[in-house]
N, C-alpha and C. Protein backbone atom coordinates (compact mmCIF):
# COMPACT_ATOMS: atom_id res chain seq x y z
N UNK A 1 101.29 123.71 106.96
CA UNK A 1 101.50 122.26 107.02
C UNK A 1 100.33 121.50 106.40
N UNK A 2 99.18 122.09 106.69
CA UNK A 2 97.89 121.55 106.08
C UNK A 2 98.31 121.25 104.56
N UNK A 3 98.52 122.22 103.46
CA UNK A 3 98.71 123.19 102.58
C UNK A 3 99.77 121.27 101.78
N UNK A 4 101.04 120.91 102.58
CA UNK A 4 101.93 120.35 102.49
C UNK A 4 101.28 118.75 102.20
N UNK A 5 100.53 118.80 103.73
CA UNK A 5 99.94 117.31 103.67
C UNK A 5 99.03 117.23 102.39
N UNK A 6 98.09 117.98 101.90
CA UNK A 6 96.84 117.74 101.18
C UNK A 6 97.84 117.68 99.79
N UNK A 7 99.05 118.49 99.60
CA UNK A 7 99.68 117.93 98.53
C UNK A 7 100.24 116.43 98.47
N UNK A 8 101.08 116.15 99.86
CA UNK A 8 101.93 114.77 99.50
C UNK A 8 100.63 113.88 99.08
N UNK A 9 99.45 113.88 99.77
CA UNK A 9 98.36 113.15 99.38
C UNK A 9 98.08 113.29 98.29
N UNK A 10 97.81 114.16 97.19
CA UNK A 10 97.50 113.97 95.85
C UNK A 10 98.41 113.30 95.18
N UNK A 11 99.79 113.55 95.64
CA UNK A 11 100.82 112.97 94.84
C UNK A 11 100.86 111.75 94.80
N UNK A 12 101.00 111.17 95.99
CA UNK A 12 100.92 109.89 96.25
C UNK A 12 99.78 109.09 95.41
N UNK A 13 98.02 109.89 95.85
CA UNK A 13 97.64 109.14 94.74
C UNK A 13 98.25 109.14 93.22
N UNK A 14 98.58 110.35 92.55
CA UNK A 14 98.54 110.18 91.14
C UNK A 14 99.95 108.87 90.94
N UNK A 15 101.19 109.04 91.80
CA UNK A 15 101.99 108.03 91.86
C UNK A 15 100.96 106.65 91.64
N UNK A 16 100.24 106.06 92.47
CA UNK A 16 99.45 105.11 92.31
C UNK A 16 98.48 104.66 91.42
N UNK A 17 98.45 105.73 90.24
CA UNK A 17 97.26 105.60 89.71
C UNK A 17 98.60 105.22 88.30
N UNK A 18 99.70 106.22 88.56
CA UNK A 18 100.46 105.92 87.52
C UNK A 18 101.55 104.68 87.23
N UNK A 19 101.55 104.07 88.65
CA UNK A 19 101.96 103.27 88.72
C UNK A 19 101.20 101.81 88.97
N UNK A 20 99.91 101.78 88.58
CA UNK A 20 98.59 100.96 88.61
C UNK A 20 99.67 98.94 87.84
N UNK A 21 99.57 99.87 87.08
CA UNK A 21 100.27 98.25 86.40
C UNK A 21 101.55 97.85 86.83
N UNK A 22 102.51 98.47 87.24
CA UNK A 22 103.81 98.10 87.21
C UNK A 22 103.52 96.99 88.74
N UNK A 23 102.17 97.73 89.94
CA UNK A 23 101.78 96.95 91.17
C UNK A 23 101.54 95.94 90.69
N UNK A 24 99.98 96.02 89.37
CA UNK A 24 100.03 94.36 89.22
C UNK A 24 100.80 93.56 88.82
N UNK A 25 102.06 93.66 88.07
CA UNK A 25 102.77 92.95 87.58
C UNK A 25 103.28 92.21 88.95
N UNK A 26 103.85 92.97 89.74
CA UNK A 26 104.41 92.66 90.88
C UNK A 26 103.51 91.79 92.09
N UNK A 27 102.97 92.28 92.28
CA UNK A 27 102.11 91.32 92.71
C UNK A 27 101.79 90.10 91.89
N UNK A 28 101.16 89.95 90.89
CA UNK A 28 101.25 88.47 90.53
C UNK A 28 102.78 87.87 90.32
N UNK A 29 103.79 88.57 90.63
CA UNK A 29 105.01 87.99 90.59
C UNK A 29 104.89 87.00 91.40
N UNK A 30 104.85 87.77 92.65
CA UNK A 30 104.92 87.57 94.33
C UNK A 30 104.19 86.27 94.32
N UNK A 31 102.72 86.44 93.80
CA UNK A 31 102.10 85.05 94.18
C UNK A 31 102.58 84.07 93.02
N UNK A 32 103.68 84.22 91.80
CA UNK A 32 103.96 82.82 91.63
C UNK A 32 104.98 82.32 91.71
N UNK A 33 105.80 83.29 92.63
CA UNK A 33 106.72 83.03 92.88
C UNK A 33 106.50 82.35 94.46
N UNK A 34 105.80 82.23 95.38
CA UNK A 34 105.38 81.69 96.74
C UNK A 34 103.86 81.99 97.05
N UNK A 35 103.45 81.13 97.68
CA UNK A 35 101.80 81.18 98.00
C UNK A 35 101.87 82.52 99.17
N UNK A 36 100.77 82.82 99.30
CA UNK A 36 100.19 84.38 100.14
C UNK A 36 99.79 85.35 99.47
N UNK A 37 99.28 86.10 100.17
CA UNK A 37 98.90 87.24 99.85
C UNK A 37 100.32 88.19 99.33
N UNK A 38 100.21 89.06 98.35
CA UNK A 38 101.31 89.67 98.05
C UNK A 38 101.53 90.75 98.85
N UNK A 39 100.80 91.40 99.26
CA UNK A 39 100.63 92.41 99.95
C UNK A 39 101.22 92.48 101.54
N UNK A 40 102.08 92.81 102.37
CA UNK A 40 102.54 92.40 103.97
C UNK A 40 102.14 93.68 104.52
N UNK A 41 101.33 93.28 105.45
CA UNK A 41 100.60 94.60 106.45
C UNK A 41 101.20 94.01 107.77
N UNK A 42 102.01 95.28 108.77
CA UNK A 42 102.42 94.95 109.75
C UNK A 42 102.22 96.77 110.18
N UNK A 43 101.96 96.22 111.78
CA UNK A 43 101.72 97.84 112.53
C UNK A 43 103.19 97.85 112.91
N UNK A 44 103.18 99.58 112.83
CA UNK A 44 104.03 100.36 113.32
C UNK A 44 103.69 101.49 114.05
N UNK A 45 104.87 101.79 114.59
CA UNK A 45 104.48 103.34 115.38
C UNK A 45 104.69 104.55 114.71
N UNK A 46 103.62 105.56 114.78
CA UNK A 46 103.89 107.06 113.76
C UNK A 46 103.91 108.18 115.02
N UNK A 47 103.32 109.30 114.07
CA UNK A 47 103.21 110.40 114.97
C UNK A 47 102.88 110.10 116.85
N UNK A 48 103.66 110.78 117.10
CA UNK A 48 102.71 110.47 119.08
C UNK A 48 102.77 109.19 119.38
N UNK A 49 103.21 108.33 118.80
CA UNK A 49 103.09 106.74 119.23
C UNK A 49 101.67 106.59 118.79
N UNK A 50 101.08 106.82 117.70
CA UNK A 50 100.24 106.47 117.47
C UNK A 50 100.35 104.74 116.23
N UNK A 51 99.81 103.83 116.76
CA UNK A 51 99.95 102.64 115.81
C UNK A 51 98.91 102.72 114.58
N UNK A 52 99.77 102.32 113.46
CA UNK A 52 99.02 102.32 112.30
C UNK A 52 99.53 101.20 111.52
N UNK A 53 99.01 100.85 110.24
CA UNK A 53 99.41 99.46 109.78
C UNK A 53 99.93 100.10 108.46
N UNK A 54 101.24 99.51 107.99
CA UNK A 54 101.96 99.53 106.95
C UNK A 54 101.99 98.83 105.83
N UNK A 55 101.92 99.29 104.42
CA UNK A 55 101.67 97.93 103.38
C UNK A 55 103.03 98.00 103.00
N UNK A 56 103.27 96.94 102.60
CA UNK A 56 104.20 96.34 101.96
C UNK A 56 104.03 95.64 100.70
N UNK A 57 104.93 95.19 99.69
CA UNK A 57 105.24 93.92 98.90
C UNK A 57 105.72 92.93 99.80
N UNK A 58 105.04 91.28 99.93
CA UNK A 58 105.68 91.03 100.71
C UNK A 58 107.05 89.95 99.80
N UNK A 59 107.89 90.27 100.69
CA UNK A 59 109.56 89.53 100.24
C UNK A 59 109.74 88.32 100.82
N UNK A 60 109.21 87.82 102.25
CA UNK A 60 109.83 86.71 102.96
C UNK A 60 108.43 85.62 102.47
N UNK A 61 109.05 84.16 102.63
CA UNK A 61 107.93 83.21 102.50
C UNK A 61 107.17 83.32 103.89
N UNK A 62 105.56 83.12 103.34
CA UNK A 62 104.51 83.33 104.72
C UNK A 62 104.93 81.94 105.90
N UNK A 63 105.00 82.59 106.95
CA UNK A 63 105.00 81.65 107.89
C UNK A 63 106.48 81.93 108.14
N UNK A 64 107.58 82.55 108.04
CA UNK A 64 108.33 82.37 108.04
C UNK A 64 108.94 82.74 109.35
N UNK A 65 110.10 82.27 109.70
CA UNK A 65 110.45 82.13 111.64
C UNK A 65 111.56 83.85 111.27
N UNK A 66 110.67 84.39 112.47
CA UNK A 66 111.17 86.25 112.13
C UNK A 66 112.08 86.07 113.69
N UNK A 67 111.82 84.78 114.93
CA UNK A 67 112.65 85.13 115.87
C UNK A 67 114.45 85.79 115.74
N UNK A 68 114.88 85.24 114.60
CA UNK A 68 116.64 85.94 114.48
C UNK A 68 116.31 87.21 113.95
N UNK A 69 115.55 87.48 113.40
CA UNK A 69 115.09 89.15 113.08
C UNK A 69 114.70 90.30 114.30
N UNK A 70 113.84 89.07 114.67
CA UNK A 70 113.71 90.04 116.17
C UNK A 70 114.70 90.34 117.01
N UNK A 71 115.57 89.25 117.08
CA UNK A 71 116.46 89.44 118.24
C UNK A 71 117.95 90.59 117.77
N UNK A 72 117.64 90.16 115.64
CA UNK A 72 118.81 91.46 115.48
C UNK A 72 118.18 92.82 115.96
N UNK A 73 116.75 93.32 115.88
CA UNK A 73 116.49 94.48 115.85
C UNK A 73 116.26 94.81 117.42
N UNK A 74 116.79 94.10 118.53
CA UNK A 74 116.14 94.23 119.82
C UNK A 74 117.86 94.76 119.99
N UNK A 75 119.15 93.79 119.82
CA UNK A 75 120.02 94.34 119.78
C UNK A 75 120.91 95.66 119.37
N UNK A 76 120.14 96.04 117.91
CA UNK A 76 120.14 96.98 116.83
C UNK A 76 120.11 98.61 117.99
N UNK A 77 119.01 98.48 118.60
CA UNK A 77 118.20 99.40 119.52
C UNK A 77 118.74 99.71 120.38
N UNK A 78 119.56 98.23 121.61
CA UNK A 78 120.35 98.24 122.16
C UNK A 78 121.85 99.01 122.27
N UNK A 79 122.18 99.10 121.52
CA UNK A 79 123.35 99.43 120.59
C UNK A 79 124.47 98.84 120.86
N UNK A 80 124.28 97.25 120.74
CA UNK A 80 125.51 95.76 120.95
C UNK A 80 125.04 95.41 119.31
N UNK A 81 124.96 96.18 118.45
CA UNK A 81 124.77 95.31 117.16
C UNK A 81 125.09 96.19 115.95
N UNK A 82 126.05 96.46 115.25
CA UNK A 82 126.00 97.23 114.29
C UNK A 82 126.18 96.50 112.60
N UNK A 83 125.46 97.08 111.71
CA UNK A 83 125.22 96.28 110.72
C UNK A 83 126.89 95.93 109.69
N UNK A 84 127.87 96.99 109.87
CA UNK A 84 128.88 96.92 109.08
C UNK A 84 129.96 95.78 109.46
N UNK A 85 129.52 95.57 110.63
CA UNK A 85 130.47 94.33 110.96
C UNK A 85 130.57 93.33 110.11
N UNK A 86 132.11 92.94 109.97
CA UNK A 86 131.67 91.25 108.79
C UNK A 86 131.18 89.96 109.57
N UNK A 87 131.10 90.05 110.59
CA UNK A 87 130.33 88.80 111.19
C UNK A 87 128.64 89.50 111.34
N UNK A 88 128.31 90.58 111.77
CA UNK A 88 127.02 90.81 112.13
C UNK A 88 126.38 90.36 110.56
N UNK A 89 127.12 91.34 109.29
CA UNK A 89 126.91 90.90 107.88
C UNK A 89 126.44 90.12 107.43
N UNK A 90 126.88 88.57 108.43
CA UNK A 90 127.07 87.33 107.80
C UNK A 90 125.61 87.11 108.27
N UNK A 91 125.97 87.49 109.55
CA UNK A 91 123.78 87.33 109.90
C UNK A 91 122.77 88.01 109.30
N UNK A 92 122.93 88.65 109.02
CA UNK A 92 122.49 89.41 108.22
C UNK A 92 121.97 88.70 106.65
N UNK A 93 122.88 88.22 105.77
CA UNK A 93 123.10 87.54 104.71
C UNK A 93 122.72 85.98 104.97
N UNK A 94 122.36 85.17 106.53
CA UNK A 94 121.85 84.28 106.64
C UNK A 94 120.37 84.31 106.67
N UNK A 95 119.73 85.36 107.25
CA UNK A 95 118.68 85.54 107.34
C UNK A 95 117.51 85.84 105.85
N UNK A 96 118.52 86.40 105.39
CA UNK A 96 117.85 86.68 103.95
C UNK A 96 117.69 86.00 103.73
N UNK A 97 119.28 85.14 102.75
CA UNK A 97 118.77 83.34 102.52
C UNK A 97 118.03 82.83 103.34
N UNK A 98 117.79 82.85 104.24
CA UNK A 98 116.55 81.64 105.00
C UNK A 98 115.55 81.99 104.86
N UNK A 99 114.89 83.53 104.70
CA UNK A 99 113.43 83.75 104.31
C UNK A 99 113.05 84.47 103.44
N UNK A 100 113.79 85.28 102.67
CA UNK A 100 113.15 86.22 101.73
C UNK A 100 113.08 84.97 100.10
N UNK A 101 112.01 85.47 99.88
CA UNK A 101 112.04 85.14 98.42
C UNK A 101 112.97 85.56 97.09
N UNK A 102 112.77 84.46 95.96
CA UNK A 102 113.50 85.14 94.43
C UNK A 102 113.06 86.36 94.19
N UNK A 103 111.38 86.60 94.16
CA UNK A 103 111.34 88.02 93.93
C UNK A 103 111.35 89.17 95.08
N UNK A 104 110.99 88.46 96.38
CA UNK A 104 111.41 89.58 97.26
C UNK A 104 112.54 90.00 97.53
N UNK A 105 113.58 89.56 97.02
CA UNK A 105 115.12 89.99 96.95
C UNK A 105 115.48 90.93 96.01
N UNK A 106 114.73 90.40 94.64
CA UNK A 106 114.97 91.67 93.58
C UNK A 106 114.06 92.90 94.16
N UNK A 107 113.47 92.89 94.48
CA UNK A 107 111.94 94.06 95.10
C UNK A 107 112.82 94.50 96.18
N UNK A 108 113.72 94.12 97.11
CA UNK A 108 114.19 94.90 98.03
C UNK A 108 115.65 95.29 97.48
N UNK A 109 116.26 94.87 96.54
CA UNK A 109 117.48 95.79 95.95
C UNK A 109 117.20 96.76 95.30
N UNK A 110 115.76 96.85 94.90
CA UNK A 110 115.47 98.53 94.10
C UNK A 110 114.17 98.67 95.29
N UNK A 111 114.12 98.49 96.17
CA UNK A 111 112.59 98.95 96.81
C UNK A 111 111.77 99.23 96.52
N UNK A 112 111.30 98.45 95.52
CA UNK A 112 110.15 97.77 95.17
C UNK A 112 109.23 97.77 96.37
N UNK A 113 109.63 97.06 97.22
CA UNK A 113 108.37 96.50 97.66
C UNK A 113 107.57 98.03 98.66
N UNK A 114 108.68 98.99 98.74
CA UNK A 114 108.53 99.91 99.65
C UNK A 114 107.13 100.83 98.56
N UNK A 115 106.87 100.39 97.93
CA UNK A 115 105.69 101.18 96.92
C UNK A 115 104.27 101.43 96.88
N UNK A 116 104.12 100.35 97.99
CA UNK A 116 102.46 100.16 98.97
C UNK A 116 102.36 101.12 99.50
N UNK A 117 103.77 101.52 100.65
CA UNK A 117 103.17 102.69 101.03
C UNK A 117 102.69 104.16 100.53
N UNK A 118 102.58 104.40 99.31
CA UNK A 118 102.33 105.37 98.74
C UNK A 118 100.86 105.63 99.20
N UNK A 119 100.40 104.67 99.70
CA UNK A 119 99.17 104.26 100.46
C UNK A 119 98.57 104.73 101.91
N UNK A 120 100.21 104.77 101.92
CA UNK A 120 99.64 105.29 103.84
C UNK A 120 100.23 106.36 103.23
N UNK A 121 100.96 107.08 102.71
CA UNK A 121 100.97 108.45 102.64
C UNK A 121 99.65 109.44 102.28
N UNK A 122 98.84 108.39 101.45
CA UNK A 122 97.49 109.05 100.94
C UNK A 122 97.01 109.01 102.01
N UNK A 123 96.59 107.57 102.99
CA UNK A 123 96.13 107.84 104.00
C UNK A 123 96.39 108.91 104.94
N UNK A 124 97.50 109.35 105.16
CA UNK A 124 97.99 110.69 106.35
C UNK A 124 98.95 109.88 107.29
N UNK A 125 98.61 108.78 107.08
CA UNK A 125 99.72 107.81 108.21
C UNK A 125 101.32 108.07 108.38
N UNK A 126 101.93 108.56 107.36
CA UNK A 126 103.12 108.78 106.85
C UNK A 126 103.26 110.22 105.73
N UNK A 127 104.52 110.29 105.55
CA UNK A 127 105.01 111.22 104.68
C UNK A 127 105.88 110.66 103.87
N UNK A 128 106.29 111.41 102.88
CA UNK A 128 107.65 110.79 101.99
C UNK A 128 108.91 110.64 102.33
N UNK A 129 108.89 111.98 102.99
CA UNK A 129 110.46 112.20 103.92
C UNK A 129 110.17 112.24 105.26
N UNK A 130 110.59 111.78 106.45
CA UNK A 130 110.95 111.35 108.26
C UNK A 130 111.44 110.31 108.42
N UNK A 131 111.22 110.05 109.61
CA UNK A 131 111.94 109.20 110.52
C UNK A 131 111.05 107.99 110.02
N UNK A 132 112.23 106.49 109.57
CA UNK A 132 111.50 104.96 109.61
C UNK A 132 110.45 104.98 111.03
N UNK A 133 109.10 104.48 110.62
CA UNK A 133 108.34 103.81 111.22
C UNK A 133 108.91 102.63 112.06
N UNK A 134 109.41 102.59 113.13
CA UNK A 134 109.88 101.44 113.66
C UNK A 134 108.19 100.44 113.90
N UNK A 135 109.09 99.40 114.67
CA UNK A 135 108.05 98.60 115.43
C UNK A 135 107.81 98.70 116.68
N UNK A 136 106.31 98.15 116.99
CA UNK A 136 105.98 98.42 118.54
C UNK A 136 107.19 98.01 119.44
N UNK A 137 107.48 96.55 119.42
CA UNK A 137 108.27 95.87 120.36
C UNK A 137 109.80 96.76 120.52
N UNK A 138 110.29 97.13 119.43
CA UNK A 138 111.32 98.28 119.20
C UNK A 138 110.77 99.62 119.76
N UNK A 139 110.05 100.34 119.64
CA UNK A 139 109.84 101.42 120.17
C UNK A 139 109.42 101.25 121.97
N UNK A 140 109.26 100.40 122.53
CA UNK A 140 109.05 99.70 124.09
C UNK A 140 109.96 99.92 124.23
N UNK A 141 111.47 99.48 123.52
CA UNK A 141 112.56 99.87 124.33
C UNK A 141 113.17 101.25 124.05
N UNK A 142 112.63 102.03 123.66
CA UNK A 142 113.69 103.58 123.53
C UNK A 142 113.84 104.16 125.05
N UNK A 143 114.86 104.66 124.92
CA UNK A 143 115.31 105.39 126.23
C UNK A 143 114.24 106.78 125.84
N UNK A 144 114.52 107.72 126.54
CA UNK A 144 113.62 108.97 126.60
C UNK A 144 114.00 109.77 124.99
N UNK A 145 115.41 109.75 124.95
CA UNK A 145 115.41 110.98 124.02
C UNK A 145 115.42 110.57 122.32
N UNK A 146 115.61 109.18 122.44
CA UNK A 146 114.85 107.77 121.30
C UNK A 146 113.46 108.63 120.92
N UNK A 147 112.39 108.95 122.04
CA UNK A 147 111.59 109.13 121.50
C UNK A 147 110.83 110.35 120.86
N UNK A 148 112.02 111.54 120.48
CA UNK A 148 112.12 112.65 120.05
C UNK A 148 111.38 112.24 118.19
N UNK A 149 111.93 111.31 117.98
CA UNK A 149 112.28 111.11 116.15
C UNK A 149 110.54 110.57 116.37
N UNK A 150 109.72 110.44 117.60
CA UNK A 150 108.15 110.26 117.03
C UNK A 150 107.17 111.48 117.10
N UNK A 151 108.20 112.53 116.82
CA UNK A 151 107.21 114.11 117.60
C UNK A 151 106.81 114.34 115.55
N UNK A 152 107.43 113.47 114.86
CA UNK A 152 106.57 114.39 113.55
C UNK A 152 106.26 112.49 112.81
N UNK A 153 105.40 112.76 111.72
CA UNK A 153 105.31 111.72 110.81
C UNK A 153 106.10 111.23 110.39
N UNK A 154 106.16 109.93 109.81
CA UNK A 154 107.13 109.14 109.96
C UNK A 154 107.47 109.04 108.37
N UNK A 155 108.10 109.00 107.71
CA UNK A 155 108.53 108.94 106.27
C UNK A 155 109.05 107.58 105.59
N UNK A 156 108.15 107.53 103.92
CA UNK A 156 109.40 106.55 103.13
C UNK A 156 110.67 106.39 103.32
N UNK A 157 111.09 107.83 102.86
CA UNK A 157 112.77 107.76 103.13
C UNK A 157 113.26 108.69 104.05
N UNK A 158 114.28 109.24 104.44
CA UNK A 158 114.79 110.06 105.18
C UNK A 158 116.40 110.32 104.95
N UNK A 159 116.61 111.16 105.91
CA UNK A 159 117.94 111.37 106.40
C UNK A 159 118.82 109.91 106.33
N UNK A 160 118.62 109.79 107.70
CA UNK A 160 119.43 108.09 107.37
C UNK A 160 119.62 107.29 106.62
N UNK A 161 118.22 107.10 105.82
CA UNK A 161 118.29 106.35 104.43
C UNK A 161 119.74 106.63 103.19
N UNK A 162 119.81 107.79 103.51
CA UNK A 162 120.66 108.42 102.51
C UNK A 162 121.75 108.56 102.91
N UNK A 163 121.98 108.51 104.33
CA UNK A 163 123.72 109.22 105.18
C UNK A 163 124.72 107.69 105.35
N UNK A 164 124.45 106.13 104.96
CA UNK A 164 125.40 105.08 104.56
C UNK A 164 124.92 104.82 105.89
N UNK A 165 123.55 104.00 106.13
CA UNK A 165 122.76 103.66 106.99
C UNK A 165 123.20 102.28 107.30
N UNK A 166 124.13 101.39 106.50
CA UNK A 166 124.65 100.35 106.50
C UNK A 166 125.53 99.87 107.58
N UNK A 167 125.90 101.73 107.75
CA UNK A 167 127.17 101.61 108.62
C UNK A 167 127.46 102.62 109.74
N UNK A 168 125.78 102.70 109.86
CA UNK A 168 125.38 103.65 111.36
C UNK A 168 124.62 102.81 112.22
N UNK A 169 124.79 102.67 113.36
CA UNK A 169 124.05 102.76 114.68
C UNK A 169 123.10 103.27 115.00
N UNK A 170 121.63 102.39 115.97
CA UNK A 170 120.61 102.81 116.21
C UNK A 170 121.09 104.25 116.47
N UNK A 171 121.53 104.79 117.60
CA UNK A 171 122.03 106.22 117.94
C UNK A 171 121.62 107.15 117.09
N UNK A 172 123.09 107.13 115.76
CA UNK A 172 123.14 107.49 114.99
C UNK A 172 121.78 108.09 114.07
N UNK A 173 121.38 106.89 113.93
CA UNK A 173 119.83 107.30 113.11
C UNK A 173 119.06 108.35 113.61
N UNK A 174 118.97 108.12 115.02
CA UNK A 174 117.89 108.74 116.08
C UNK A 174 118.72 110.13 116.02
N UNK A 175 120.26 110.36 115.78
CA UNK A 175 120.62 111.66 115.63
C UNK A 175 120.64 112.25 114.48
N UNK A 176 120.05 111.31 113.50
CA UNK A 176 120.08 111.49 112.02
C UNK A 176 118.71 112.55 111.94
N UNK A 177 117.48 111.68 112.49
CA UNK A 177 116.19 111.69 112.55
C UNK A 177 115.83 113.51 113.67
N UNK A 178 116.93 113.56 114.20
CA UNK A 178 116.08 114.71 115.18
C UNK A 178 117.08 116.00 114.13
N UNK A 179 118.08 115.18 113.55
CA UNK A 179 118.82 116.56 112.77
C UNK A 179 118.00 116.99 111.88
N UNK A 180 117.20 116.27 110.89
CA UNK A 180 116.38 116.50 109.68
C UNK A 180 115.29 117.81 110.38
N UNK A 181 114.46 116.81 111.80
CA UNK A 181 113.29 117.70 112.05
C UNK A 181 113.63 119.11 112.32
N UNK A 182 115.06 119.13 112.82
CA UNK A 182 115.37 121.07 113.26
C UNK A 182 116.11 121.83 112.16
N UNK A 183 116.24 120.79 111.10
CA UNK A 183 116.60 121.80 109.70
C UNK A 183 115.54 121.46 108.80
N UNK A 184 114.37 121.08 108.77
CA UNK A 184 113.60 120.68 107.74
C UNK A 184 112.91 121.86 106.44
N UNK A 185 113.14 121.46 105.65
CA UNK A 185 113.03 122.79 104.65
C UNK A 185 112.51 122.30 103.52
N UNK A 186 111.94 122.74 102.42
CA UNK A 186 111.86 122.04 101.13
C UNK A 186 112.67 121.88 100.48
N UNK A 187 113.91 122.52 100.72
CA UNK A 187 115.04 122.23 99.93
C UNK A 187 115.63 120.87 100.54
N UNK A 188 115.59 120.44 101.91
CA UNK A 188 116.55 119.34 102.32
C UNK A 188 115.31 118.45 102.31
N UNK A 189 114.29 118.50 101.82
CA UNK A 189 113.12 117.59 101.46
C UNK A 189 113.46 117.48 99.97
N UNK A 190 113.52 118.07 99.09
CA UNK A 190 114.11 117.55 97.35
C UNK A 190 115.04 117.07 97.77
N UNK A 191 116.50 117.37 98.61
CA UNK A 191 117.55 116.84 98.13
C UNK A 191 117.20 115.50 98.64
N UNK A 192 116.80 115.21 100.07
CA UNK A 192 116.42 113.82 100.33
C UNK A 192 116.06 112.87 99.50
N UNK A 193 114.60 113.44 98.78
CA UNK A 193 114.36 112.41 97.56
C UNK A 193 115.42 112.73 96.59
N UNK A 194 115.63 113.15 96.20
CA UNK A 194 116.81 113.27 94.98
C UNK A 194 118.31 111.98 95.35
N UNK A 195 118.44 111.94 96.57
CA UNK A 195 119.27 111.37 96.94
C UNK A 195 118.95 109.65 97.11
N UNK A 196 117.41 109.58 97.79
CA UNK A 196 117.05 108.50 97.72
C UNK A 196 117.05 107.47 96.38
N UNK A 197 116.74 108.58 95.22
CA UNK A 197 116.12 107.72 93.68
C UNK A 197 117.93 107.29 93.76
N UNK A 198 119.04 108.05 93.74
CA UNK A 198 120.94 107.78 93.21
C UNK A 198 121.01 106.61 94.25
N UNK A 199 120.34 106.22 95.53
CA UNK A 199 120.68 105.15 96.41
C UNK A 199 120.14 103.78 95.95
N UNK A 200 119.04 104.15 95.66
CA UNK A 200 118.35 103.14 95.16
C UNK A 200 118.95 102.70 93.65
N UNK A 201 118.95 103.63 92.62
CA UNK A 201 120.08 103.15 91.87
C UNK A 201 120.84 102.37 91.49
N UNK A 202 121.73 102.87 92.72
CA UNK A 202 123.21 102.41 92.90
C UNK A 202 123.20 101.30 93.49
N UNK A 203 122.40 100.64 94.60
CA UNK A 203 122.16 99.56 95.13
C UNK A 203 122.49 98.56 94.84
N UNK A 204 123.62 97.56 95.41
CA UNK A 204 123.57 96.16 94.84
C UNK A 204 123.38 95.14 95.60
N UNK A 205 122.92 95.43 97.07
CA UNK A 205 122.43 94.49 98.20
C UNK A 205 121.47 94.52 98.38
N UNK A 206 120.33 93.21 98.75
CA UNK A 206 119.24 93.30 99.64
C UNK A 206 119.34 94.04 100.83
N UNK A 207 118.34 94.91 101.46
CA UNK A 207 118.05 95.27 102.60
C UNK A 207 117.32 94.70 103.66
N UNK A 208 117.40 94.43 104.99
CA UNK A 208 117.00 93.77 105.84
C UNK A 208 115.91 94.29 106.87
């Protein structure tokens, strides 16, 4: 595992070193397209419940009111909220319009902005492939077996990312997330990314 980590870490840097300009471009997008910092650092939970801070591109205007965000992802958890609904949708599609930016909209239909973290992967904070990093206030509410998907590092992309996450349930994920860790292989680690670059792709919605 050592052997694994000290690789995703090189990679990640040379990703960053090779992708040096395409950040700055983006970033000075960000700032002329809305005032702030381009960069969005928010903690999450990783390995063990351990909190660590996440970079981002940021997409929403600074200052912006995250209470209907919170309350989708408190429900989300709950499992009274599923994203495929055409009314949940619509909230969904209100929220964007109300805070994400011109360029944080294009940056989250190709995940863009998800490219900071190549950062915490160098750091050790994360991996390429596991379970989404939730949030503190979200991880407070998991029932017991919720908190299976924090026994390994937490990943860019994953399982779920790739299995039509649009139209799964917290549950779901969390059964997405403990299926990956008891088949995990290097082969269902390529196909993951392999699958992630055709999602991203194919993409023609913002993500929330």
């Amino acid at each position: 595992m050592l052997i694994i980590e000290i690789f995703e870490r090189f990679i990640a840097l040379l990703l960053l070193v090779i992708f040096l300009p395409l950040l700055a471009v983006i970033a000075i997008a960000i700032r002329v397209d809305s005032p702030g910092n381009p960069i969005f650092r928010q903690v999450r939970v990783g390995k063990g419940g351990r909190r660590f801070t996440i970079f981002k591109f940021r997409t929403m205007y600074k200052g912006n009111d995250n209470s209907k965000y919170r309350a989708l992802v408190r429900e989300y958890v709950r499992g009274n909220f599923s994203p495929s609904l055409n009314e949940n949708e619509q909230v969904i599609r209100e929220i964007i319009h109300k805070n994400v930016t011109r360029v944080g909209f294009l940056l989250r239909r190709f995940s863009l902005d998800e490219l900071p973290q190549l950062f915490n992967v160098f750091k050790g904070d994360m991996t390429f492939v596991g379970p989404r990093p939730d949030i503190p206030f979200a991880v407070d509410m998991y029932e017991d077996h919720h908190r299976g998907r924090l026994d390994v590092k937490p990943g860019i992309t994953g399982l779920w990312q790739v299995s039509g996450r649009r139209s799964l349930s917290f549950e779901d994920m969390v059964k997405l997330d403990i299926d990956y860790m008891n088949r995990r292989s290097p082969l269902l680690y390529a196909k993951i990314l392999l699958l992630t670059v055709r999602e991203v792709l194919g993409r023609g919605t913002a993500e929330i």
